[in-house]
C-alpha atoms as a PDB file:
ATOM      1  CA  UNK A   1      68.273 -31.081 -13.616  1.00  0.00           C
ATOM      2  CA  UNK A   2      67.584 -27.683 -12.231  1.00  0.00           C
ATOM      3  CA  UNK A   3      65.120 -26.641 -10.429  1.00  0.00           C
ATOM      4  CA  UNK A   4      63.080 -23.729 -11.762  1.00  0.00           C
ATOM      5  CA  UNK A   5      63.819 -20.487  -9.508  1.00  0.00           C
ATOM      6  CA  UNK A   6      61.197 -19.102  -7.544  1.00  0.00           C
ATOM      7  CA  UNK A   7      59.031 -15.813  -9.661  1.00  0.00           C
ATOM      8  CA  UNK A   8      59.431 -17.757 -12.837  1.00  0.00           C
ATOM      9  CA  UNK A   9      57.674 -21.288 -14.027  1.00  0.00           C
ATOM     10  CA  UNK A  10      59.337 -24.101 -16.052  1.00  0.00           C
ATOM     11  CA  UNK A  11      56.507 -25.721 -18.815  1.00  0.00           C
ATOM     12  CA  UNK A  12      57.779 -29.406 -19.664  1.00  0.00           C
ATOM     13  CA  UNK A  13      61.053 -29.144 -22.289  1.00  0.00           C
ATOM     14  CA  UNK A  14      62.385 -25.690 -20.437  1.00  0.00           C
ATOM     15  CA  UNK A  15      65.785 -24.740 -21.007  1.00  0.00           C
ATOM     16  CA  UNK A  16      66.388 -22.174 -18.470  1.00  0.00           C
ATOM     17  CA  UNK A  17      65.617 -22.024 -14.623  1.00  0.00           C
ATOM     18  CA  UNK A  18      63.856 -18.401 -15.366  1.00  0.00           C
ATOM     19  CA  UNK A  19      62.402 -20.034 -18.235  1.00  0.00           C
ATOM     20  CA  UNK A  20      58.663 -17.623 -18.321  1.00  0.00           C
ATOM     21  CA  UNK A  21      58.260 -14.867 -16.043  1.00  0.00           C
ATOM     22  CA  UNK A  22      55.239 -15.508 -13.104  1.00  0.00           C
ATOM     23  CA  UNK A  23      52.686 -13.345 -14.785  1.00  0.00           C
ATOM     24  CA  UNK A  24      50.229 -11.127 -12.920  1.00  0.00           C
ATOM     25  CA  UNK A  25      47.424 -12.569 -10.888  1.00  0.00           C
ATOM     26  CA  UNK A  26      49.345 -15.720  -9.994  1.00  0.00           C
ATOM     27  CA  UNK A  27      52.542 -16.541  -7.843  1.00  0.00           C
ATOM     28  CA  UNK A  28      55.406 -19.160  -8.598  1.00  0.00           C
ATOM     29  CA  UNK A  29      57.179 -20.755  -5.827  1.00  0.00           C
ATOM     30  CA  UNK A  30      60.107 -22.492  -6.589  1.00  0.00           C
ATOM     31  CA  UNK A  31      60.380 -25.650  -9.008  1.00  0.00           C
ATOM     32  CA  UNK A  32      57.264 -25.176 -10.445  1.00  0.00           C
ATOM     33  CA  UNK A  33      55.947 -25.931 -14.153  1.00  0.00           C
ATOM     34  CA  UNK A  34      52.727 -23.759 -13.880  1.00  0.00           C
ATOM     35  CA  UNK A  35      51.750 -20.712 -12.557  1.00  0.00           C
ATOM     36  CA  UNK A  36      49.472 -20.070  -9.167  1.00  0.00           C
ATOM     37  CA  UNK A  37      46.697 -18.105  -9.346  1.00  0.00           C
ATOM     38  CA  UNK A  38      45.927 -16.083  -6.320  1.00  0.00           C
ATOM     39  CA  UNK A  39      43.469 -17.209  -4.613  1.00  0.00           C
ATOM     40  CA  UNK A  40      39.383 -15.527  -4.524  1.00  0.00           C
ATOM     41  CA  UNK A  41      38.929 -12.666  -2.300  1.00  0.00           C
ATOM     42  CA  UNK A  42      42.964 -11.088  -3.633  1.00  0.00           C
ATOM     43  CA  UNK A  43      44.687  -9.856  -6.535  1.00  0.00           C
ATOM     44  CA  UNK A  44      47.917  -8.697  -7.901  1.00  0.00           C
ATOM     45  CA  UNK A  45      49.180  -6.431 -10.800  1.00  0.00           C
ATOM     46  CA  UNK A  46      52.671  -7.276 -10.128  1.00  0.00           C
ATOM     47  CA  UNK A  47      54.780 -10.187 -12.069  1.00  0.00           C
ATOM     48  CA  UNK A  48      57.797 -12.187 -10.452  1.00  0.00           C
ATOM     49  CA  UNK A  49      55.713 -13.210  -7.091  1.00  0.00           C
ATOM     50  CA  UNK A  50      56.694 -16.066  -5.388  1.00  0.00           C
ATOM     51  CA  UNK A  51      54.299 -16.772  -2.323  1.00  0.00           C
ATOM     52  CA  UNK A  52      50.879 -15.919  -1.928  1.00  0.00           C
ATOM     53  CA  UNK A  53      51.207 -13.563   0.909  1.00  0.00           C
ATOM     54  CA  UNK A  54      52.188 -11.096  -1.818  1.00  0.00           C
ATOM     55  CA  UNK A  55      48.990 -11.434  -3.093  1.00  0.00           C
ATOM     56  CA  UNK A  56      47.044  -8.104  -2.185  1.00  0.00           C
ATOM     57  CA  UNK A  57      43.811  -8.588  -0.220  1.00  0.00           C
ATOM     58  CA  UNK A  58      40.874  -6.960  -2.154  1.00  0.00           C
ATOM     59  CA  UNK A  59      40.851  -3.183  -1.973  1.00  0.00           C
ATOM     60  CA  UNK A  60      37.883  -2.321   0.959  1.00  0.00           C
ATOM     61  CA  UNK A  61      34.826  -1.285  -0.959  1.00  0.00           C
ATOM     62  CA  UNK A  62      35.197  -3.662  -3.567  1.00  0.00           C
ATOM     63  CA  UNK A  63      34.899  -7.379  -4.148  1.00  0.00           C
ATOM     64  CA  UNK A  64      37.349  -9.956  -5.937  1.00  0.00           C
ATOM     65  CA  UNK A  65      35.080 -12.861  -7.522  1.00  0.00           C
ATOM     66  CA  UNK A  66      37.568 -15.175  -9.160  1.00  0.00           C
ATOM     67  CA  UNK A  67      40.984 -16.194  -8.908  1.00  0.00           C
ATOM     68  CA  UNK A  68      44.380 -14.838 -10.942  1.00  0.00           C
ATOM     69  CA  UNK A  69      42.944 -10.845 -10.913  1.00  0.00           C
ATOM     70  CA  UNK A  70      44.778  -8.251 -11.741  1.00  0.00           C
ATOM     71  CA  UNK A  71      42.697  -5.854 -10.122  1.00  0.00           C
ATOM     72  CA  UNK A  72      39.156  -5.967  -8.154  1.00  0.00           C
ATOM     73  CA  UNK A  73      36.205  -7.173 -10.091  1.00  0.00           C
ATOM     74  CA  UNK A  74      34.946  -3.939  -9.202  1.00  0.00           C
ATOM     75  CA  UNK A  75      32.766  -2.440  -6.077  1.00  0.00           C
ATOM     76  CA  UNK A  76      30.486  -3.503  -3.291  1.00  0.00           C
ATOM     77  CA  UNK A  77      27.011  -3.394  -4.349  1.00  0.00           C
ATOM     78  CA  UNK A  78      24.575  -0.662  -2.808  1.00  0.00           C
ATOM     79  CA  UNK A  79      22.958  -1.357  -0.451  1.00  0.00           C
ATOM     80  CA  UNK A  80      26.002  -3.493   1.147  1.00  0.00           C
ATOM     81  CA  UNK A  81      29.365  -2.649   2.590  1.00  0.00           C
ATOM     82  CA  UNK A  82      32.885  -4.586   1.810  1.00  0.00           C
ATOM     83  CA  UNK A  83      35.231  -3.452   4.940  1.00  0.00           C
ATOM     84  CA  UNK A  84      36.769  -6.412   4.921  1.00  0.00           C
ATOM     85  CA  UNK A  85      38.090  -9.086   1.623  1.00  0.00           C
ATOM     86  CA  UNK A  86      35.122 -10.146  -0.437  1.00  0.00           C
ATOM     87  CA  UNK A  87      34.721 -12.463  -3.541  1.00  0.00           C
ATOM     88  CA  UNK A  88      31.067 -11.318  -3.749  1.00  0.00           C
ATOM     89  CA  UNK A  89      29.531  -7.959  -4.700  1.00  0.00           C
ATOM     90  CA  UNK A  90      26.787  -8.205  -2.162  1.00  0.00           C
ATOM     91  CA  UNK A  91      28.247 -10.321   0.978  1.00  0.00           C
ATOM     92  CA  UNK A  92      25.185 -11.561   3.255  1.00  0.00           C
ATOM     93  CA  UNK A  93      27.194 -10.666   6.524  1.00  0.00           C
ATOM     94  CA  UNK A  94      27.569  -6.915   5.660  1.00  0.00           C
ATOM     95  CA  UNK A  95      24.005  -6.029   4.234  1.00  0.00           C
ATOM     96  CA  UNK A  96      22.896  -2.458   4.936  1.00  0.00           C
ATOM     97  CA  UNK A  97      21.024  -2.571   8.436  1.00  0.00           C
ATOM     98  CA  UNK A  98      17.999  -0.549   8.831  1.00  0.00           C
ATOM     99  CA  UNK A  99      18.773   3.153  10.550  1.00  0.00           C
ATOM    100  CA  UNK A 100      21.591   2.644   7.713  1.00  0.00           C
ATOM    101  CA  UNK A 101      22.232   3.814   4.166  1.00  0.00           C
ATOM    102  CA  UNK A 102      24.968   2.461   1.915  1.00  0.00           C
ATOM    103  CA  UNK A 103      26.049   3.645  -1.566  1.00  0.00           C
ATOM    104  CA  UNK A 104      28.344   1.634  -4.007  1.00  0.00           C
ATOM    105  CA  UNK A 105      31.540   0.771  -3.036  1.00  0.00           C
ATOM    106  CA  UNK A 106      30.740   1.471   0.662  1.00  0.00           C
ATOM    107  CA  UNK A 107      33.467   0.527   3.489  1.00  0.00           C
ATOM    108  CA  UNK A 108      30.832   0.857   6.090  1.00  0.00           C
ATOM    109  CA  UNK A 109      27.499   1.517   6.599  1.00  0.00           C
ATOM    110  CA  UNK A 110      26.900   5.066   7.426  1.00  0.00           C
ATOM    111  CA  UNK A 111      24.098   6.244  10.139  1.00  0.00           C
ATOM    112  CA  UNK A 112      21.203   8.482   8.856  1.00  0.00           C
ATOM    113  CA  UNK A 113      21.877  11.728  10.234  1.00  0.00           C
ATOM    114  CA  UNK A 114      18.307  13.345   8.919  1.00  0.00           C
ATOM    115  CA  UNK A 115      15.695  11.107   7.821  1.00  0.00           C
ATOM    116  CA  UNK A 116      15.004   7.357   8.472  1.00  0.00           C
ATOM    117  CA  UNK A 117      15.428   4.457   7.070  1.00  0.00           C
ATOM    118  CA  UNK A 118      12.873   1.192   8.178  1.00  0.00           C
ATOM    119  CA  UNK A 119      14.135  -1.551   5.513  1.00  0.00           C
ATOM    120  CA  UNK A 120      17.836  -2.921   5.230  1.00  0.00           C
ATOM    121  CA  UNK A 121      19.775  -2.850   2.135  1.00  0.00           C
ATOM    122  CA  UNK A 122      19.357  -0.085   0.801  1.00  0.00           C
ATOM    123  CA  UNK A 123      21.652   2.806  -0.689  1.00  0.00           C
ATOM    124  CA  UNK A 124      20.050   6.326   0.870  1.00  0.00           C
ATOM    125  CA  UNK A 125      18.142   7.370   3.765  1.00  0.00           C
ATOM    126  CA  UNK A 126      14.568   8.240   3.298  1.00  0.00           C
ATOM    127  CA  UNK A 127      13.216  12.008   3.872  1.00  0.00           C
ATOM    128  CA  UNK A 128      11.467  12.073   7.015  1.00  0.00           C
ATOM    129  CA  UNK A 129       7.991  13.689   5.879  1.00  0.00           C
ATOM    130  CA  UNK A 130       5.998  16.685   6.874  1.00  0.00           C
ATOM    131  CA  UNK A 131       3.631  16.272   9.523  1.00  0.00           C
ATOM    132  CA  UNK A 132       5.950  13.387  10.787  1.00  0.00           C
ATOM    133  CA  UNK A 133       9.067  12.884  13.319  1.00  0.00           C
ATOM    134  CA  UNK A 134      12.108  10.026  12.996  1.00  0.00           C
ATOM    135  CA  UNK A 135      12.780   9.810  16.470  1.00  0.00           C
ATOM    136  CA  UNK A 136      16.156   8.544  17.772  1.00  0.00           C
ATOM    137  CA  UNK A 137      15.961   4.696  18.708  1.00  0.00           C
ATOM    138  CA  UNK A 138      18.866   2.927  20.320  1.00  0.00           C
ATOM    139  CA  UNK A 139      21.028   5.807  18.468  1.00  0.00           C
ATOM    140  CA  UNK A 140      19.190   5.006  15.019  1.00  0.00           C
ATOM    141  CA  UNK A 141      16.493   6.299  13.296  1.00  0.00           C
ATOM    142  CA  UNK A 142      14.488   3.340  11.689  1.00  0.00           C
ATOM    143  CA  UNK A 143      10.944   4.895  11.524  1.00  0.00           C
ATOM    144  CA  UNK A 144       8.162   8.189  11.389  1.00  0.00           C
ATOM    145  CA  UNK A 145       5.660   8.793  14.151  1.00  0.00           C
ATOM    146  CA  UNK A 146       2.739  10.838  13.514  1.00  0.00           C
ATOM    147  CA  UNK A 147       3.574  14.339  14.631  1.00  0.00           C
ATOM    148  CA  UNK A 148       0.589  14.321  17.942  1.00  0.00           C
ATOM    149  CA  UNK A 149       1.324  17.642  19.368  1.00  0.00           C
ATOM    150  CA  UNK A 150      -2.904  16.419  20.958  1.00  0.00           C
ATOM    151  CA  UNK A 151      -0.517  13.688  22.837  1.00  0.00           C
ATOM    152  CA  UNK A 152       1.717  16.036  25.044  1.00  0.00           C
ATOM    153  CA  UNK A 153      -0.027  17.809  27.927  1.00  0.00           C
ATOM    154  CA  UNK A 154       2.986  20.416  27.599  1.00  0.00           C
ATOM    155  CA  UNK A 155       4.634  20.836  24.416  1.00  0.00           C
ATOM    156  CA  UNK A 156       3.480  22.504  21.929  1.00  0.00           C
ATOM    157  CA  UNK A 157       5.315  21.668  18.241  1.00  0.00           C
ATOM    158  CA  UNK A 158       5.487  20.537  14.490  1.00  0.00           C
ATOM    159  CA  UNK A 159       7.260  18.639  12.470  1.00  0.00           C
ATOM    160  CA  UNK A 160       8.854  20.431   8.819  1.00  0.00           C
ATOM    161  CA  UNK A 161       9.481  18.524   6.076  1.00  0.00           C
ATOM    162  CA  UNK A 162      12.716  16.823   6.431  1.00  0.00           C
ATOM    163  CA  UNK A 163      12.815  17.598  10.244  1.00  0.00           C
ATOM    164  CA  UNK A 164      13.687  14.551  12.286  1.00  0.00           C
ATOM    165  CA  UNK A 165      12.527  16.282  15.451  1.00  0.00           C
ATOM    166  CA  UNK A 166      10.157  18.285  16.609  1.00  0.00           C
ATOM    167  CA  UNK A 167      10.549  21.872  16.403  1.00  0.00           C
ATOM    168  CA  UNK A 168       8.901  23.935  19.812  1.00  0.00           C
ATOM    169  CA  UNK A 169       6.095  26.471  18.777  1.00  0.00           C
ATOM    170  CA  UNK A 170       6.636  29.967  20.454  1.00  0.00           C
ATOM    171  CA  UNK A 171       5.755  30.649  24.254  1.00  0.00           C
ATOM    172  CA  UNK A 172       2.512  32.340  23.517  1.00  0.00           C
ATOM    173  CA  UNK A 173       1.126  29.583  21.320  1.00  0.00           C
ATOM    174  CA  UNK A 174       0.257  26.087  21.210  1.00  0.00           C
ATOM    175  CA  UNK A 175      -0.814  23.067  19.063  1.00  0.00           C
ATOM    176  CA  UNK A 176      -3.456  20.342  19.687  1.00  0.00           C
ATOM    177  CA  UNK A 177      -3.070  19.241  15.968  1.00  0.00           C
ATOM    178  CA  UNK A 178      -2.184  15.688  14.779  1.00  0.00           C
ATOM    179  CA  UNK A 179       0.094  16.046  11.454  1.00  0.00           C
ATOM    180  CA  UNK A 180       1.117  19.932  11.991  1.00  0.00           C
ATOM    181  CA  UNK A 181       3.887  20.772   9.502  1.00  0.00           C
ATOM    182  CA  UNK A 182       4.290  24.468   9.924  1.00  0.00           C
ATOM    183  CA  UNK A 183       4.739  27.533  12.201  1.00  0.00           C
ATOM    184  CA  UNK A 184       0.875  28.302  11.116  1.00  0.00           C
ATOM    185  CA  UNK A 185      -0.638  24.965  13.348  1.00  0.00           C
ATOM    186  CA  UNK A 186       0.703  26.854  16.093  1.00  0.00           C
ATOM    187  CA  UNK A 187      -2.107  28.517  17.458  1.00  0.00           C
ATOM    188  CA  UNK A 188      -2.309  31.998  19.369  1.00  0.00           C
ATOM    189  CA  UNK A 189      -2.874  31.343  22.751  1.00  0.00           C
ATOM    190  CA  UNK A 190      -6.804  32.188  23.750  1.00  0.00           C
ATOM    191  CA  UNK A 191      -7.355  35.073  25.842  1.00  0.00           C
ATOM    192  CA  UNK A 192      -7.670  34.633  29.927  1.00  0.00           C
ATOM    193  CA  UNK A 193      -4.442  32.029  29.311  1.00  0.00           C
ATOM    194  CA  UNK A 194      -0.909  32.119  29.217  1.00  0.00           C
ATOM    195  CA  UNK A 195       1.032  29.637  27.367  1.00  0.00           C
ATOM    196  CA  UNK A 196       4.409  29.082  27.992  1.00  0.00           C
ATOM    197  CA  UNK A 197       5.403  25.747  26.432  1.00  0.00           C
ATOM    198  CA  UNK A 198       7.632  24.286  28.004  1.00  0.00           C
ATOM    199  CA  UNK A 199       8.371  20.973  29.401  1.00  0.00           C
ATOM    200  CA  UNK A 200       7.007  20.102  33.023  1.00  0.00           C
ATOM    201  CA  UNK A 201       4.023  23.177  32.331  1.00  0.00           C
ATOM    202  CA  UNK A 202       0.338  22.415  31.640  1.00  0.00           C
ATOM    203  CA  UNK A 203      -0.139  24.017  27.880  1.00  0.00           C
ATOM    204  CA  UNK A 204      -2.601  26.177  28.842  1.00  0.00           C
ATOM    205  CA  UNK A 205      -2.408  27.755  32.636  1.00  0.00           C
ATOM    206  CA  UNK A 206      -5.147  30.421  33.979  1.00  0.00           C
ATOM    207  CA  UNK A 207      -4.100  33.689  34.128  1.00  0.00           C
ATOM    208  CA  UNK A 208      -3.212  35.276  37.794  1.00  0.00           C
ATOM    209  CA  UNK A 209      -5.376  37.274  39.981  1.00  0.00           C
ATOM    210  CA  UNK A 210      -4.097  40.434  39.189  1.00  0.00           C
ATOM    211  CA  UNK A 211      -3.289  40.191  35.975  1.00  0.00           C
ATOM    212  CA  UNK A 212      -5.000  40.526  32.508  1.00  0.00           C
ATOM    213  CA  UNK A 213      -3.828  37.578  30.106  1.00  0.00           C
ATOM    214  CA  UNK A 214      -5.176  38.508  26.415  1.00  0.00           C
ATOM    215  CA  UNK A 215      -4.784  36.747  23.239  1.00  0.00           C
ATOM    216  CA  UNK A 216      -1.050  35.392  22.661  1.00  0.00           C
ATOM    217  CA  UNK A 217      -0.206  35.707  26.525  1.00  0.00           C
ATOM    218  CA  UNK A 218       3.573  33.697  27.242  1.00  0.00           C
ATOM    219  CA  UNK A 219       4.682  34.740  31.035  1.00  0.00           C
ATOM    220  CA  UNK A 220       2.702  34.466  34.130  1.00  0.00           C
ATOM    221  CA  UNK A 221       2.399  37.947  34.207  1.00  0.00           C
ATOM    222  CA  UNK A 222       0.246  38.106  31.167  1.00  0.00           C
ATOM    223  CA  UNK A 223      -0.049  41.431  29.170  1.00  0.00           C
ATOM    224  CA  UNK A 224      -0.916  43.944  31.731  1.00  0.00           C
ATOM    225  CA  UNK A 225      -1.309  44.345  35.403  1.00  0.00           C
ATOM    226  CA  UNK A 226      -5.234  44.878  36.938  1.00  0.00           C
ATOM    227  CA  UNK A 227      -5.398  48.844  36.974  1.00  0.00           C
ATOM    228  CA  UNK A 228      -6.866  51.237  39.678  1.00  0.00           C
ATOM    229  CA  UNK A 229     -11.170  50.845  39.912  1.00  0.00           C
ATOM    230  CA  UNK A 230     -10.922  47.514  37.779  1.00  0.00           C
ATOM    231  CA  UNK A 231     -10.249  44.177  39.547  1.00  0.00           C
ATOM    232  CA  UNK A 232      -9.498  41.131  37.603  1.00  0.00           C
ATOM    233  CA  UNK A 233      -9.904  37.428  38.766  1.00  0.00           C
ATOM    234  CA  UNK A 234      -8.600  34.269  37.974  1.00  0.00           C
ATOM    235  CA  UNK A 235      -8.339  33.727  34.297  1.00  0.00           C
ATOM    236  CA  UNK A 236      -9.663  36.153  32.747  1.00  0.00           C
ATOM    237  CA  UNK A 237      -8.422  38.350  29.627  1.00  0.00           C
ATOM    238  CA  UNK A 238      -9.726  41.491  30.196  1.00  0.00           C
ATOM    239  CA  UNK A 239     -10.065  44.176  33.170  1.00  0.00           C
ATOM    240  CA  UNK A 240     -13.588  44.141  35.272  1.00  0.00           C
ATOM    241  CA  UNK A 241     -14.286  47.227  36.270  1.00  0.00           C
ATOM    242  CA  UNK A 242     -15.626  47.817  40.093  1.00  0.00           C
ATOM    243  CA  UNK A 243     -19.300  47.770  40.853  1.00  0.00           C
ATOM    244  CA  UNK A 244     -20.860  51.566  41.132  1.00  0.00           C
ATOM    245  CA  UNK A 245     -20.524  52.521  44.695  1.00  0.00           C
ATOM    246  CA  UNK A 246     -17.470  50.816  45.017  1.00  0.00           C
ATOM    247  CA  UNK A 247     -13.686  51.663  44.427  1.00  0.00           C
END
């Protein structure tokens, strides 16, 4: 009696030590009457294996459900990411975390760049709205926040559609308005004002002595200096002209 060589399997009443070939999906060690699948989670398109290390781990991005495959069942569900071997389409330990979006056949869970995303498992990113910001949190993005440009003492903003930040308003305007979506909230700043938004400034400082501040006003020096037989006090937006008498 001879044992059956390794590759190949000997059924009962074999004649021949290579009696059948070790047919894909399955490896034959040596003296053995049936094949061996390979095992969940690998697969193999090749014939004549004999261990089953040479068994190929399932491709990342894809899952292998049973044993003996040829090739993966197919790919990771959305929603999920397989970077690692995976007998399951959706594996619980690599579910799409929120701040996350994950398309089919993922290897890992990509960050939303623009946008947000508040729920896990899920395939795309959601479009942050108009009138709304996604800020950054812990590196992520997992919700909207009203855009308040009433909330900041300094800034003056609004938030576009798709926009995950806030986006400044000129020097020379400003914004008290909850929800503002476009360059048109922004305001012209009132006369006897100037308006320089900008972080660590009051949005609205008075005008200089000196100086006349009118409507849309963004340096200290507002739009004009105080002319000859005109004084001009603190915030105001127009020249005062001297008493009679006086010069």
């Amino acid at each position: 009696m001879v044992a059956c060589t390794a590759g190949y399997y000997c059924p009962l009443g074999s004649t021949s030590a290579t009696q059948t070939a070790c047919p894909a999906g399955h490896y034959c060690p040596a003296g053995v009457g049936v094949p061996y699948p390979c095992p969940r989670g690998t697969f193999s398109s090749s014939t004549l294996l004999t261990v089953d290390t040479q068994c190929i781990t399932c491709s990342v991005g894809s899952y292998c459900q049973l044993a003996a495959l040829t090739a993966p069942t197919g790919s990771c569900s959305a929603g999920y990411f397989c970077s690692t071997k995976h007998n399951v389409a959706r594996p619980v330990e690599e579910e799409c975390p929120a701040g996350y979006e994950c398309s089919v056949g993922s290897t890992d869970k990509t960050i939303c760049s623009s946008g947000y995303q508040d729920q896990l498992r899920q395939s795309s990113c959601k479009t942050c709205p108009a009138g709304f910001k996604c800020p950054l949190d812990t590196g992520i993005r997992t919700k909207k926040v009203m855009c308040d440009a009433s909330a900041d003492s300094n800034l003056s903003f609004y938030c576009p559609d798709s926009n995950t930040d806030t986006v400044s308003c000129n020097a020379g305007f400003y914004s008290t308005s909850m929800l503002s979506s476009s360059p048109s909230d922004c305001q012209t700043c009132p006369s006897g004002f100037y308006c320089l938004n900008s972080a660590g400034e009051d949005k609205f400082k008075s005008c200089p002595a000196g100086y006349v501040c009118g409507p849309g006003s963004a340096t200290a020096t507002g739009t004009a200096e105080c002319l000859s037989g005109f004084y001009c006090p603190v915030g105001f937006g127009a020249m005062v002209p001297c008493t009679p008498g006086k010069y």
